[in-house]
N, C-alpha and C. Protein backbone atom coordinates (compact mmCIF):
# COMPACT_ATOMS: atom_id res chain seq x y z
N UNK A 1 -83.36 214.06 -37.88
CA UNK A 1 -84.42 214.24 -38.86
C UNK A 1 -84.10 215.49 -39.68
N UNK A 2 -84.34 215.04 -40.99
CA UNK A 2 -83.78 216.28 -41.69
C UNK A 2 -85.22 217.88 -42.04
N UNK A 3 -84.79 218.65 -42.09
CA UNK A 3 -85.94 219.96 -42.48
C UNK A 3 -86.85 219.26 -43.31
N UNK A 4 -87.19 218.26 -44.46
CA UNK A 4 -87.77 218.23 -45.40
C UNK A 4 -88.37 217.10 -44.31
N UNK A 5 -88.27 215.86 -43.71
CA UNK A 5 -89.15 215.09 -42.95
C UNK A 5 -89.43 215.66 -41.84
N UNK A 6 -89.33 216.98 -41.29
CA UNK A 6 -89.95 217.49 -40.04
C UNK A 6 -91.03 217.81 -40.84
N UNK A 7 -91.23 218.84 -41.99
CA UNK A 7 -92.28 219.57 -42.44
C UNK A 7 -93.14 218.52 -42.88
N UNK A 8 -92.45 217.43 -43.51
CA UNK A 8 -93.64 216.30 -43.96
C UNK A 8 -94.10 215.46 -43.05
N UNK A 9 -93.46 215.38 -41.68
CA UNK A 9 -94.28 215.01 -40.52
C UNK A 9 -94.90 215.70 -39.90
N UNK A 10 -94.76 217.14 -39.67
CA UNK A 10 -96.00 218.06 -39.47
C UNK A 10 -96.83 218.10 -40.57
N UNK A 11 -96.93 217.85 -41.96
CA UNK A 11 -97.64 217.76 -42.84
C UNK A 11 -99.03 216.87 -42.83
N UNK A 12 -98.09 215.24 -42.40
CA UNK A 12 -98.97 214.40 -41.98
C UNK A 12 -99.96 214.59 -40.45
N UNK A 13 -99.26 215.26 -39.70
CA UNK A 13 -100.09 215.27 -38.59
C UNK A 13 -101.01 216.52 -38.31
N UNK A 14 -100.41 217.09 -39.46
CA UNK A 14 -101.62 218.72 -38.87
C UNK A 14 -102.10 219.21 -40.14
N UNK A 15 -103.87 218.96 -40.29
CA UNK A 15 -104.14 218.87 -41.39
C UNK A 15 -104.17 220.77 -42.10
N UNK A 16 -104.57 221.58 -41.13
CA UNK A 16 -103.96 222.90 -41.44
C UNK A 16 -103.05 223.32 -42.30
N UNK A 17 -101.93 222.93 -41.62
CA UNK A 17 -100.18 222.93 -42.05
C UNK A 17 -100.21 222.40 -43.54
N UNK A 18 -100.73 221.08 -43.35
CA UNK A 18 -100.56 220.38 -44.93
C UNK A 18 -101.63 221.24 -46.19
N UNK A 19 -102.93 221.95 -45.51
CA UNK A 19 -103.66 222.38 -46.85
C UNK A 19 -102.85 223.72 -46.91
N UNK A 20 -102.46 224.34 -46.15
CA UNK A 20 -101.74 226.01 -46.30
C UNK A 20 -100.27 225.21 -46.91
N UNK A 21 -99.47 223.85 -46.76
CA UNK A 21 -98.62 223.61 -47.91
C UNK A 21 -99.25 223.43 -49.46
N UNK A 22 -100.36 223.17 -49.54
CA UNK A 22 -101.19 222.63 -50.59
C UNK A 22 -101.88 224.13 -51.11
N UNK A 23 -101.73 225.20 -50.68
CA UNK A 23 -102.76 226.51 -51.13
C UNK A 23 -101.41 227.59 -51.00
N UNK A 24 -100.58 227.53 -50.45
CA UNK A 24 -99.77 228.47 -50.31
C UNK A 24 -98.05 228.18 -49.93
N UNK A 25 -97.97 227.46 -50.25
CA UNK A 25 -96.62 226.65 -49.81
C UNK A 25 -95.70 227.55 -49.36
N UNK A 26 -95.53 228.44 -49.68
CA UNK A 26 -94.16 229.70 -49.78
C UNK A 26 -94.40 230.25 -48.05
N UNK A 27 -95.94 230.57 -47.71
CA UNK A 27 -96.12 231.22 -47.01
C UNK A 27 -96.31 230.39 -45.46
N UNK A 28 -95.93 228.75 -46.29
CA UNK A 28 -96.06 227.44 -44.83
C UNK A 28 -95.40 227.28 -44.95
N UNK A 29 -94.26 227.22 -45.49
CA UNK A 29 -92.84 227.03 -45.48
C UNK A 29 -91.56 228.21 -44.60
N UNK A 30 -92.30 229.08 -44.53
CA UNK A 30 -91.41 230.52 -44.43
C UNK A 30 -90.43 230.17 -43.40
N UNK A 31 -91.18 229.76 -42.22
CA UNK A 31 -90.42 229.17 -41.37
C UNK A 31 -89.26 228.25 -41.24
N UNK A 32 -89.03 227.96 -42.16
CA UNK A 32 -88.19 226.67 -42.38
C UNK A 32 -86.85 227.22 -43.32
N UNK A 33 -87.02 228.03 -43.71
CA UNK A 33 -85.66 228.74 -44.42
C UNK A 33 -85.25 227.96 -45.66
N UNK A 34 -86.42 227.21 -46.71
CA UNK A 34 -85.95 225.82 -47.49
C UNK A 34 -85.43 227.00 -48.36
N UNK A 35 -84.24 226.42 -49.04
CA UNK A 35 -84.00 226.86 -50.45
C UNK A 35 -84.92 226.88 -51.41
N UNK A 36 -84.79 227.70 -52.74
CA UNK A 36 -85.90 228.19 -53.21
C UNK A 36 -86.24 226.57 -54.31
N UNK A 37 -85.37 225.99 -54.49
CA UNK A 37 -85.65 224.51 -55.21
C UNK A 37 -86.46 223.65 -54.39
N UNK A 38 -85.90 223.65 -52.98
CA UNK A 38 -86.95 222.78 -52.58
C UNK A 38 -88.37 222.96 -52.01
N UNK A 39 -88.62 224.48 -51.72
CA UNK A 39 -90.18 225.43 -52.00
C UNK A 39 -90.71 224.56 -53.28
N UNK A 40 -90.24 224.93 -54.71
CA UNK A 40 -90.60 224.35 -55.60
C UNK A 40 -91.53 222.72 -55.54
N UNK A 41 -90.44 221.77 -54.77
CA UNK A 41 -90.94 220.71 -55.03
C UNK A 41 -92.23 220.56 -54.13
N UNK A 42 -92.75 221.28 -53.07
CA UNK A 42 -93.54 221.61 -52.35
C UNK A 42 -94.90 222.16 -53.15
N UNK A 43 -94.60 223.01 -53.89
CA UNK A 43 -95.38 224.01 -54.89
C UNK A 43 -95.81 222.84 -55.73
N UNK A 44 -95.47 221.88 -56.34
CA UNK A 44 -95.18 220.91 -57.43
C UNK A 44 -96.16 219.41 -56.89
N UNK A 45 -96.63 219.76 -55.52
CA UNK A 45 -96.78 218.60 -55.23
C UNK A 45 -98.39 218.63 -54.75
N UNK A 46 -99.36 218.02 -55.16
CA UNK A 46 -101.00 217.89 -54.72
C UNK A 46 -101.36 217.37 -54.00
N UNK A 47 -102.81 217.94 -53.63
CA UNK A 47 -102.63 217.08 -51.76
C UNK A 47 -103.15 215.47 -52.60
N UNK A 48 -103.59 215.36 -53.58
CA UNK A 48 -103.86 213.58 -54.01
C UNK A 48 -102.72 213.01 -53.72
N UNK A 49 -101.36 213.72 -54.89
CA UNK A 49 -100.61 212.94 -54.64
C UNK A 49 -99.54 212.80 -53.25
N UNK A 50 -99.57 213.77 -52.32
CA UNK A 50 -99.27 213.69 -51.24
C UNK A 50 -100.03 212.09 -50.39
N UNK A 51 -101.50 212.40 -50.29
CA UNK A 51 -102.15 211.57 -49.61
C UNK A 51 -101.73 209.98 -50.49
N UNK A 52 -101.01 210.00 -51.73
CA UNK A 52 -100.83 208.68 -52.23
C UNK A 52 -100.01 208.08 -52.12
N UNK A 53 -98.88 209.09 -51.49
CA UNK A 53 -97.34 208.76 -51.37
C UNK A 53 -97.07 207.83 -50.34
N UNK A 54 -96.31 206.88 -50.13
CA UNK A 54 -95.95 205.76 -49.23
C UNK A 54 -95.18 206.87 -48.52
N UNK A 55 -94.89 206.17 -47.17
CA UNK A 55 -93.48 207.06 -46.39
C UNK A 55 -92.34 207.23 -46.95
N UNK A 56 -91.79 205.87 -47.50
CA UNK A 56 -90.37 206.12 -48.09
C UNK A 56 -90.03 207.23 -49.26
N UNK A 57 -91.60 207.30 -50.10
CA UNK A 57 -91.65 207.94 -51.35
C UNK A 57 -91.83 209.65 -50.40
N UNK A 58 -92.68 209.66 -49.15
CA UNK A 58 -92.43 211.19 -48.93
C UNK A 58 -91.00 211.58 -48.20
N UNK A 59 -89.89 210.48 -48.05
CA UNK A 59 -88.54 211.12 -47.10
C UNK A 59 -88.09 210.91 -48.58
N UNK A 60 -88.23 210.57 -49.55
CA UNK A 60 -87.45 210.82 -51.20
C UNK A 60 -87.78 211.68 -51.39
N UNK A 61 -88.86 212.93 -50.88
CA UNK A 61 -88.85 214.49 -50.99
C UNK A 61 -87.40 215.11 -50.85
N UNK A 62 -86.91 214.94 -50.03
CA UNK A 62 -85.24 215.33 -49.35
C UNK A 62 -84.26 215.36 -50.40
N UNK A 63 -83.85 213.87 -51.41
CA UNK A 63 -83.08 213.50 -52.21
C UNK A 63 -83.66 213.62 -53.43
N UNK A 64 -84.79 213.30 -54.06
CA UNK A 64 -85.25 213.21 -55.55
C UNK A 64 -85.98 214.66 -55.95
N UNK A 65 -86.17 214.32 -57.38
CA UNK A 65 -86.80 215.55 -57.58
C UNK A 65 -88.25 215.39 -57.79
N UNK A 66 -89.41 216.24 -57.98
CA UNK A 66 -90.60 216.27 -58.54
C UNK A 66 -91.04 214.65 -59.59
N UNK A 67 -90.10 215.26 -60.58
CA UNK A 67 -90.56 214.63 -61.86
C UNK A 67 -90.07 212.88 -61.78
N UNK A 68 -88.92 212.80 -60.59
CA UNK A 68 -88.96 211.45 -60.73
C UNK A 68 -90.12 211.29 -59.24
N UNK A 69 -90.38 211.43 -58.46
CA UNK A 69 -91.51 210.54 -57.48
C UNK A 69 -93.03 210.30 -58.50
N UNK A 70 -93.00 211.63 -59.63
CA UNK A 70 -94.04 211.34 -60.42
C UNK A 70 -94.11 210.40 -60.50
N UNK A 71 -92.75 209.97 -61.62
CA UNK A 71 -92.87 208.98 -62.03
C UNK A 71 -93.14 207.39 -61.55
N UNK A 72 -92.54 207.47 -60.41
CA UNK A 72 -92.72 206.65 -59.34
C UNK A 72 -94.29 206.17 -58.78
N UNK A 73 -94.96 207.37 -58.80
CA UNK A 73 -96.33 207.37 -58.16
C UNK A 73 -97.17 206.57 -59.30
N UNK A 74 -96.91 206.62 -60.81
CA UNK A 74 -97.20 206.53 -62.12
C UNK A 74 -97.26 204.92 -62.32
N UNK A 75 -95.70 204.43 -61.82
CA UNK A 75 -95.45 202.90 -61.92
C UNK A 75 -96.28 202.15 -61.29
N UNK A 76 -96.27 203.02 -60.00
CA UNK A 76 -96.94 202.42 -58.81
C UNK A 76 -98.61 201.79 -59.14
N UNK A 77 -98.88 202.24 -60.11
CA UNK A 77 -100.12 202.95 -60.10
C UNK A 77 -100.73 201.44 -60.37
């Protein structure tokens, strides 16, 4: 399991974890040593559209960027 689906499976399971990613990301992340791009996509991301995201669309956190799952979430819609 890679760093970006551990944090988004503690995300999903601990609702704490996920609003301090949603209010402070930098400072729920610290632990995790992410590079400062992928903090960003963390920073970039709302708990709506978190809670809207399918699974596959939250392990495309890892590989894609922001602006394309937008877009994704957009099609979906």
């Amino acid at each position: 399991m890679s760093i970006i689906e551990t944090i988004l499976s503690r995300a999903m399971s601990d609702d704490t974890f996920a609003e301090q990613i949603f209010t402070d990301a930098e400072t729920a992340l610290a632990e995790y040593n992410l590079p400062a791009d992928e903090v960003v996509k963390f920073k970039g991301l709302s708990r709506v559209q978190f809670d809207a995201m399918t699974p596959d669309e939250r392990k495309s956190m890892s590989v894609g960027s922001m602006e394309t799952m937008k877009k994704a979430w957009k099609d979906a819609s």
